[in-house]
N, C-alpha and C. Protein backbone atom coordinates (compact mmCIF):
# COMPACT_ATOMS: atom_id res chain seq x y z
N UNK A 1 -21.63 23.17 37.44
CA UNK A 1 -21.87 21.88 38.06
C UNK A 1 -20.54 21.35 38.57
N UNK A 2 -20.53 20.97 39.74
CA UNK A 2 -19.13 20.23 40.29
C UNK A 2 -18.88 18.94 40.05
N UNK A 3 -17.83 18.57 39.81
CA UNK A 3 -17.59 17.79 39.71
C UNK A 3 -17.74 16.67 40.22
N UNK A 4 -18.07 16.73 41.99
CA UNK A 4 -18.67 15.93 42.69
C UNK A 4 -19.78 15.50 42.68
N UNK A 5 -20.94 16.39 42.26
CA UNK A 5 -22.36 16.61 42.25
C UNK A 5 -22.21 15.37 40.66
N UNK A 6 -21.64 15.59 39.43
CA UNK A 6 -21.70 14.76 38.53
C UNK A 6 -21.38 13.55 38.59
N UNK A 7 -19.99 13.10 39.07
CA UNK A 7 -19.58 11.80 39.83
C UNK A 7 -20.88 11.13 40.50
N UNK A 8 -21.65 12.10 41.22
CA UNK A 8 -22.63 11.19 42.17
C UNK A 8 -23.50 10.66 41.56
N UNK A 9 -24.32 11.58 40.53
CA UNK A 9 -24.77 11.59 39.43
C UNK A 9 -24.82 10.18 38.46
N UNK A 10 -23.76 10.39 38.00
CA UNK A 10 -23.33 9.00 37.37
C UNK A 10 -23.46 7.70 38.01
N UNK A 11 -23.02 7.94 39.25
CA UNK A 11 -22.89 6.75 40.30
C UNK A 11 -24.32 5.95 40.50
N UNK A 12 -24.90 7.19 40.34
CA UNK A 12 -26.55 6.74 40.85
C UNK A 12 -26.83 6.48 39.75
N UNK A 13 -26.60 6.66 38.50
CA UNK A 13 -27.84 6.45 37.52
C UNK A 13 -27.07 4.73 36.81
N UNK A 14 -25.61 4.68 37.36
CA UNK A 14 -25.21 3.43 37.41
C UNK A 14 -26.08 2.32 38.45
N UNK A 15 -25.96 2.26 39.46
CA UNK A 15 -26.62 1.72 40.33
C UNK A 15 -28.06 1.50 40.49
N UNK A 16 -28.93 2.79 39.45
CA UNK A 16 -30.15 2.55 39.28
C UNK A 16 -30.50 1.75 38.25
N UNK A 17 -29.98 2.23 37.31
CA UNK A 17 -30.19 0.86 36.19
C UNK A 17 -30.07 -0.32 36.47
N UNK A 18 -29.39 -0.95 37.44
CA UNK A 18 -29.79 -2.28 37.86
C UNK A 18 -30.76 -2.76 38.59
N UNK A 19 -31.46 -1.83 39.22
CA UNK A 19 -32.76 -2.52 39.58
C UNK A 19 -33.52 -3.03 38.97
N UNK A 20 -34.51 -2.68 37.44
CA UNK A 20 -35.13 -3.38 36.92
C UNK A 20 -34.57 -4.57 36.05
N UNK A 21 -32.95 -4.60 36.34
CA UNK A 21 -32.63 -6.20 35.47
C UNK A 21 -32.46 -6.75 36.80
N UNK A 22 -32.91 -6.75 37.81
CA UNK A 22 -32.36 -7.94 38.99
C UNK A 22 -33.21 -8.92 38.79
N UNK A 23 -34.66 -8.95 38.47
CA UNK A 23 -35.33 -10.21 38.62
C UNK A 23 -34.65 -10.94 37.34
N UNK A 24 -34.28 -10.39 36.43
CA UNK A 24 -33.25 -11.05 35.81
C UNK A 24 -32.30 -11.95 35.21
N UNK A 25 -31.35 -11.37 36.40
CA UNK A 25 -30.57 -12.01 36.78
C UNK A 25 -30.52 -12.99 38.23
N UNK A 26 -31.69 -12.73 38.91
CA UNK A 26 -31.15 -13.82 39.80
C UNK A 26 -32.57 -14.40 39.99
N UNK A 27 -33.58 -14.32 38.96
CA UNK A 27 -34.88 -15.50 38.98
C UNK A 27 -34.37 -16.55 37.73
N UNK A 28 -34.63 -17.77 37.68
CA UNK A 28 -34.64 -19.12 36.87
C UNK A 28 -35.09 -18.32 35.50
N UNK A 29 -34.91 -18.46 34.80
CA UNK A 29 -35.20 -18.24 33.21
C UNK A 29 -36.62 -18.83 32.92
N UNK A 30 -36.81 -20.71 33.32
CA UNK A 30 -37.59 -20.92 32.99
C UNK A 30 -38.87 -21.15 34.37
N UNK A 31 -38.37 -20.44 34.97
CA UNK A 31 -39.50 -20.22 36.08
C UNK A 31 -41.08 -19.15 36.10
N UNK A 32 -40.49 -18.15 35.63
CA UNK A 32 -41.19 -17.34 35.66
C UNK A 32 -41.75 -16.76 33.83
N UNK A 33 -42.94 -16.30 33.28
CA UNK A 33 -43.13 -15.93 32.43
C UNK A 33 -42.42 -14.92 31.81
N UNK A 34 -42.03 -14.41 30.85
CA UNK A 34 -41.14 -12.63 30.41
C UNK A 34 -41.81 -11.47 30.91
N UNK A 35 -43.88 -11.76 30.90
CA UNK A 35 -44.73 -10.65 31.44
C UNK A 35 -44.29 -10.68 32.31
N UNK A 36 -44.46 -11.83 33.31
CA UNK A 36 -44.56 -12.09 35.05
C UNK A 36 -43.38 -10.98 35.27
N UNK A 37 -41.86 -11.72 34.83
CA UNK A 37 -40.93 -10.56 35.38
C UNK A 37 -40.54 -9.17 34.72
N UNK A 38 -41.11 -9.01 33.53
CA UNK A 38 -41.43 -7.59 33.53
C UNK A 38 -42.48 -6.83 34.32
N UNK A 39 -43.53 -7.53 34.88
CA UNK A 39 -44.07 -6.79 35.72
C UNK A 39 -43.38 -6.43 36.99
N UNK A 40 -43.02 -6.99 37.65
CA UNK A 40 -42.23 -7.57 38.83
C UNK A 40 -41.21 -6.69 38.59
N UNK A 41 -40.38 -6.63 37.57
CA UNK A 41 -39.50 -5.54 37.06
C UNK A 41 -39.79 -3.67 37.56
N UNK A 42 -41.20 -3.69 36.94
CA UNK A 42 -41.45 -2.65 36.90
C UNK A 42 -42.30 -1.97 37.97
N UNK A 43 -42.32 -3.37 39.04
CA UNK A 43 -42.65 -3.09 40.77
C UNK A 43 -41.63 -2.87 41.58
N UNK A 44 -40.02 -3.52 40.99
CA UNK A 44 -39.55 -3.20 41.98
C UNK A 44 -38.47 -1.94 41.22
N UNK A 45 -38.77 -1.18 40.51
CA UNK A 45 -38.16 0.00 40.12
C UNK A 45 -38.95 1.47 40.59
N UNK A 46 -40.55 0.85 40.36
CA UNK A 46 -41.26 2.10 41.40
C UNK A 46 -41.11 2.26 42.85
N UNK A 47 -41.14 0.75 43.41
CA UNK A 47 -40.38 0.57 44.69
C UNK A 47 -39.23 1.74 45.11
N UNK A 48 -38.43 1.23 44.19
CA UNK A 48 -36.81 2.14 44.27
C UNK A 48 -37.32 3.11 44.46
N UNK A 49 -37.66 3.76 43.26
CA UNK A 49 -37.79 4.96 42.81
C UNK A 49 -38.42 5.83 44.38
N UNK A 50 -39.33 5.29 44.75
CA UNK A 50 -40.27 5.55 45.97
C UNK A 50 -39.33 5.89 47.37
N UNK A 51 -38.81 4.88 47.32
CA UNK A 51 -37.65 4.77 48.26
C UNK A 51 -36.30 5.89 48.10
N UNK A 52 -36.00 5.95 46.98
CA UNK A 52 -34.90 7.14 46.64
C UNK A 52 -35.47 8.70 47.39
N UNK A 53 -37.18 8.82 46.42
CA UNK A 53 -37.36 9.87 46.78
C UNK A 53 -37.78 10.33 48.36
N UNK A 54 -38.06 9.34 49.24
CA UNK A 54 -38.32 9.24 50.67
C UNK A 54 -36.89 9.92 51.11
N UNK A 55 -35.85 9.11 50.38
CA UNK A 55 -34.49 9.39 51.56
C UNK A 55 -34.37 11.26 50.75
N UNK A 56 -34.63 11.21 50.10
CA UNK A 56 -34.41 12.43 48.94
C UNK A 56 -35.07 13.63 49.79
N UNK A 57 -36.25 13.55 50.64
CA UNK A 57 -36.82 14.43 51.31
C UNK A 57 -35.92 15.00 52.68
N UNK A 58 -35.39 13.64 53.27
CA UNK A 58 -33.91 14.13 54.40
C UNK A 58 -33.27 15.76 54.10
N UNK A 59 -33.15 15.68 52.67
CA UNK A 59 -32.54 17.04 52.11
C UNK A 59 -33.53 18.40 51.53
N UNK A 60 -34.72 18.05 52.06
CA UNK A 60 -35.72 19.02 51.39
C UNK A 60 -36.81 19.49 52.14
N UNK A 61 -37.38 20.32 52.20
CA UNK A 61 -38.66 20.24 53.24
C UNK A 61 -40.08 19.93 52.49
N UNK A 62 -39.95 18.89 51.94
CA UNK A 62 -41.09 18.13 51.59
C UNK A 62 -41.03 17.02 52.29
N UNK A 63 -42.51 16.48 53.02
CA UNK A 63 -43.25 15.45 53.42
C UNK A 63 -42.25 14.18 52.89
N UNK A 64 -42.30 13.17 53.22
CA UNK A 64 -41.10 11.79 53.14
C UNK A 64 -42.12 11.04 51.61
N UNK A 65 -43.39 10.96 51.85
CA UNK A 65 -44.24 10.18 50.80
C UNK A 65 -44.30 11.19 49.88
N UNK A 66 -44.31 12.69 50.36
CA UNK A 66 -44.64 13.06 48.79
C UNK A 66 -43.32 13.37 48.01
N UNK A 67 -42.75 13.28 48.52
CA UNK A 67 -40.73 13.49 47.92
C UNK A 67 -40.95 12.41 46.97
N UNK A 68 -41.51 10.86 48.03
CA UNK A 68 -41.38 9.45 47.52
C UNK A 68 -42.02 9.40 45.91
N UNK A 69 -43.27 10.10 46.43
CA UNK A 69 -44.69 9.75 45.51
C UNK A 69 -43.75 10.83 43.99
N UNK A 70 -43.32 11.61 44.41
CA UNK A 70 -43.29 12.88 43.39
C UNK A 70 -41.76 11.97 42.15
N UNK A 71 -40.92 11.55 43.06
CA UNK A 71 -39.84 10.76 42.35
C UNK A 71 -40.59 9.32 41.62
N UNK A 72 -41.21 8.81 42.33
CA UNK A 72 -41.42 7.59 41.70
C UNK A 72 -42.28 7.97 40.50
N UNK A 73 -43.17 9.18 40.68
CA UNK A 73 -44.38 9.47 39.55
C UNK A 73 -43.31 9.69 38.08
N UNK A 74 -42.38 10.49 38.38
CA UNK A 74 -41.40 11.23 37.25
C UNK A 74 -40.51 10.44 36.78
N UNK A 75 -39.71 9.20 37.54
CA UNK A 75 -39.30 8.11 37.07
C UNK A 75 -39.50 6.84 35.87
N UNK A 76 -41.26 7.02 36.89
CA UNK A 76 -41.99 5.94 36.15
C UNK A 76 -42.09 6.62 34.46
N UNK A 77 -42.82 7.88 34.63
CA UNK A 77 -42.85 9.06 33.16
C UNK A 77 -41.53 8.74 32.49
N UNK A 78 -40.45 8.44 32.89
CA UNK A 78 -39.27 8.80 31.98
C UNK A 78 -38.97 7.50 31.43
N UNK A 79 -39.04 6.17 32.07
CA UNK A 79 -38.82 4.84 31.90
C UNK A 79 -40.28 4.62 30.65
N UNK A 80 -41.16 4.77 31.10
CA UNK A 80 -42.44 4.81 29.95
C UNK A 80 -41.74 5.54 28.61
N UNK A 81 -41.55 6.72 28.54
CA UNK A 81 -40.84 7.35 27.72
C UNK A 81 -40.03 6.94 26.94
N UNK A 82 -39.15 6.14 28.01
CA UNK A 82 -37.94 5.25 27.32
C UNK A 82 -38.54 4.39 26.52
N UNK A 83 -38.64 3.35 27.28
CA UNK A 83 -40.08 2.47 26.76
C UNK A 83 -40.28 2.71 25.14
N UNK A 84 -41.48 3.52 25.45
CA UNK A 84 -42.43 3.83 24.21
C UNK A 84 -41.84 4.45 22.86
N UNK A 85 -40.72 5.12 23.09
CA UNK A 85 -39.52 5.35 22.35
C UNK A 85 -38.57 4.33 21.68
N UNK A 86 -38.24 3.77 22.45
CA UNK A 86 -37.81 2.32 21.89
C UNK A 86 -38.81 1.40 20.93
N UNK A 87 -39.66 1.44 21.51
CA UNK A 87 -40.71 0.61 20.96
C UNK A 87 -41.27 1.07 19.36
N UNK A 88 -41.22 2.49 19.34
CA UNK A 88 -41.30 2.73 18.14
C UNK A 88 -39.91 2.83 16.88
N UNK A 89 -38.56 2.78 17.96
CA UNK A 89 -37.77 3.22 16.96
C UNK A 89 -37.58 1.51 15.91
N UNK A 90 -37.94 0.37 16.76
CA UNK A 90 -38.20 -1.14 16.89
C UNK A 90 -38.86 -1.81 15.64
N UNK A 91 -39.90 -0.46 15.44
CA UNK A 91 -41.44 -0.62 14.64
C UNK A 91 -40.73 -0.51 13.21
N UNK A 92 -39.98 1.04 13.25
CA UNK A 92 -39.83 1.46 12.17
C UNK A 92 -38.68 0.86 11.54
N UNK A 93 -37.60 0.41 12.36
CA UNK A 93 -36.28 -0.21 12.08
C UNK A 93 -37.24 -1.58 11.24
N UNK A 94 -38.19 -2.21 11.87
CA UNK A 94 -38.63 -3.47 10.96
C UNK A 94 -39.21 -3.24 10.09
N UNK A 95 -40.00 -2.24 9.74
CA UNK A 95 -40.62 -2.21 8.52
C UNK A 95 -40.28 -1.80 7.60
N UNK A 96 -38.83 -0.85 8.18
CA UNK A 96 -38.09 -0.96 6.91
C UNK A 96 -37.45 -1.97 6.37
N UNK A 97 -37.09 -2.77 7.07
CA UNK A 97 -35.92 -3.79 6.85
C UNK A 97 -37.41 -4.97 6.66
N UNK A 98 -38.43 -5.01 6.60
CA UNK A 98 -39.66 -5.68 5.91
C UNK A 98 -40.22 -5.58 4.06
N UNK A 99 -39.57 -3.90 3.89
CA UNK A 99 -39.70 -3.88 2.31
C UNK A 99 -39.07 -4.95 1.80
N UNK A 100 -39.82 -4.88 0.75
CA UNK A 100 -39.04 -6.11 -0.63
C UNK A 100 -38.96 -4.82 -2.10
N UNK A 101 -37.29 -4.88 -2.29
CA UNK A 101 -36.86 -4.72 -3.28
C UNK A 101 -36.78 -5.49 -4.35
N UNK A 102 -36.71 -5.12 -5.96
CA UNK A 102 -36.59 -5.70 -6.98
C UNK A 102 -34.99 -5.71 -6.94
N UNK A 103 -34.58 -6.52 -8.19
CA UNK A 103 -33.06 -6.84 -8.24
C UNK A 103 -32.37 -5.64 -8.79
N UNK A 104 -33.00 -4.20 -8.89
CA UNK A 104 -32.35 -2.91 -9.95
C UNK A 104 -32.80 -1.92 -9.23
N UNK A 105 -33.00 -2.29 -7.40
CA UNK A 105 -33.12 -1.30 -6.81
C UNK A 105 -34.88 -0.71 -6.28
N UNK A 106 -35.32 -1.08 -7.41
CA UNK A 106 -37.17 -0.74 -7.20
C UNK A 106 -37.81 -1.81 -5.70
N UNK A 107 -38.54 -0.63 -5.70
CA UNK A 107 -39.54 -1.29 -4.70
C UNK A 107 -40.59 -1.79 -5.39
N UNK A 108 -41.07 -2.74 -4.81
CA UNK A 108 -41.86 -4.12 -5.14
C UNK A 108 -43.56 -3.26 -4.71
N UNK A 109 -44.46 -2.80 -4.66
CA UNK A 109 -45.62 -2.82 -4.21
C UNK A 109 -46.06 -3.67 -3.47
N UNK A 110 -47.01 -3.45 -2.32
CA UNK A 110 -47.53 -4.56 -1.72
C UNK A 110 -48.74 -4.94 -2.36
């Protein structure tokens, strides 16, 4: 792998991560609901994503929508992923830190 090819790499996955915090940062806090702009979030990252893979076809001989369609589908899969991963590591971090210990170390029964 070159060194250039990684640089770019990086560059992009810098620059991509800010798409789904822009509503963010530049909508009112108390304007909008947390759903509202997580949805909105997660419209304008398939957006991207859609858009990346369109220009992404310039370099490929695949169709412009299905470059689009094929990036945004695998994006969306990996952000879900992320997601749902988090979400459980979230679950388990609280329910541990939810036990009740006795004062000599024992666990308490529920």
């Amino acid at each position: 792998v070159s060194t250039q090819s990684t640089g770019s790499s990086g560059i992009n996955a810098e620059y991509g991560g800010i798409v789904p915090l822009l509503i963010y940062m530049f909508v009112d806090v108390h304007s909008k609901s947390d759903d509202t702009k997580f949805y909105i979030s997660i419209g304008m990252t398939a957006a991207a994503l859609f858009i990346l893979g369109a220009i992404k076809s310039m370099a490929s001989y695949m169709s412009w929508w299905k470059s689009g369609l094929s990036i945004m589908i695998l994006g969306c899969i990996a952000a879900g992923t992320a997601y749902g991963m988090s979400a459980l590591v979230e679950h388990a971090v609280a329910s541990r830190n939810s036990t009740t210990f006795c004062n000599n170390g024992s666990r308490i029964p529920d």
